[in-house]
Protein backbone atom coordinates (compact mmCIF):
# COMPACT_ATOMS: atom_id res chain seq x y z
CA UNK A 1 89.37 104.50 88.68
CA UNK A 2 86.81 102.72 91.17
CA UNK A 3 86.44 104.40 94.39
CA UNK A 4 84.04 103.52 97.51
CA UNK A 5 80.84 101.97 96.85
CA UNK A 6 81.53 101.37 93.31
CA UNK A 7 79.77 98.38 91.24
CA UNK A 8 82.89 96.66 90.91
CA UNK A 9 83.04 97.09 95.10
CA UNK A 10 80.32 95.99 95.74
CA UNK A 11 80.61 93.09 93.87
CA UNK A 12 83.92 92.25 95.59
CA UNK A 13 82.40 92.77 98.75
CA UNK A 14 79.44 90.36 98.46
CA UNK A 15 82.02 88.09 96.86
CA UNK A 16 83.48 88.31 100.13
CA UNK A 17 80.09 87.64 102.53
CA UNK A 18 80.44 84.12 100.27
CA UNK A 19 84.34 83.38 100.83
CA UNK A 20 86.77 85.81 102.74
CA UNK A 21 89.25 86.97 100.71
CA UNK A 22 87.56 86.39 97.00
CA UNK A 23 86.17 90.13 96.72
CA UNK A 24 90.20 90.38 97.53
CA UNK A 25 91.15 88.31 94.51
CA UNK A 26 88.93 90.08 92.45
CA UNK A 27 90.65 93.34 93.05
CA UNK A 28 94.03 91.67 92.15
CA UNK A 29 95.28 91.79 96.26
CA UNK A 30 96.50 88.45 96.14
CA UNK A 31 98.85 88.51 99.44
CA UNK A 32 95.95 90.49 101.07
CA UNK A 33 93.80 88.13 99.70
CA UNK A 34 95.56 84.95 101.05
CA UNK A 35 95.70 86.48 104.22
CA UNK A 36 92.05 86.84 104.96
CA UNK A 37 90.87 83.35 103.87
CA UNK A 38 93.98 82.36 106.11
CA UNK A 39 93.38 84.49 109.17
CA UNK A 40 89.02 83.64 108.67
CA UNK A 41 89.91 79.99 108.48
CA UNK A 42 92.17 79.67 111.65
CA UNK A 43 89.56 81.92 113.87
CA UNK A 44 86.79 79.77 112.50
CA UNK A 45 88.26 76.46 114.57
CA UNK A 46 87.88 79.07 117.86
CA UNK A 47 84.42 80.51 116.59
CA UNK A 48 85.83 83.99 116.06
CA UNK A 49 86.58 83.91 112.25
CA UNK A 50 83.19 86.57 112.00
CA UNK A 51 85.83 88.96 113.02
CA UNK A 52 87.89 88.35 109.86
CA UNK A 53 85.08 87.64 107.35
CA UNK A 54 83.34 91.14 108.53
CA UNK A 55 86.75 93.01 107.95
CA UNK A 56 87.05 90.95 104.79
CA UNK A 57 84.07 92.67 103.41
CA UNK A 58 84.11 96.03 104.67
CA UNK A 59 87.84 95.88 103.15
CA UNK A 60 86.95 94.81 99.69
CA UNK A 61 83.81 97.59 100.17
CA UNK A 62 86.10 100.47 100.75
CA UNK A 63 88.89 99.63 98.38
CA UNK A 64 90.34 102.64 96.43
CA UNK A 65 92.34 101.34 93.45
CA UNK A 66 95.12 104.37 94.44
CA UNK A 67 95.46 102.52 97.95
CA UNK A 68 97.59 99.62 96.84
């Protein structure tokens, strides 16, 4: 079972600095996933998609595999 700050985590995250939502993919959260490239991508056209990309991260970061 991965927990926080494993390898496979941390991977995800920095996956997720590159593309929001990929470290997301790479945990199999698809519909979570979708949802932050989605949400980044619409608050990037009013400069506030940092929000999303930062919570993108620190989500894929955190992940416990018994929280899905």
């Amino acid at each position: 079972m991965t927990g926080k700050g494993s390898t496979a985590n941390i991977i995800a995250a920095l996956c997720s600095f590159f593309i929001p939502g990929l470290g997301q993919i790479l945990q199999g959260r698809w519909i979570k996933a979708i949802f932050m490239f989605a949400a980044a991508f619409a608050l990037w056209l009013v400069l506030l998609g940092w929000i999303i990309h930062l919570w993108s991260i620190v989500d894929a970061a955190v992940f416990k595999a018994s929280d899905q």
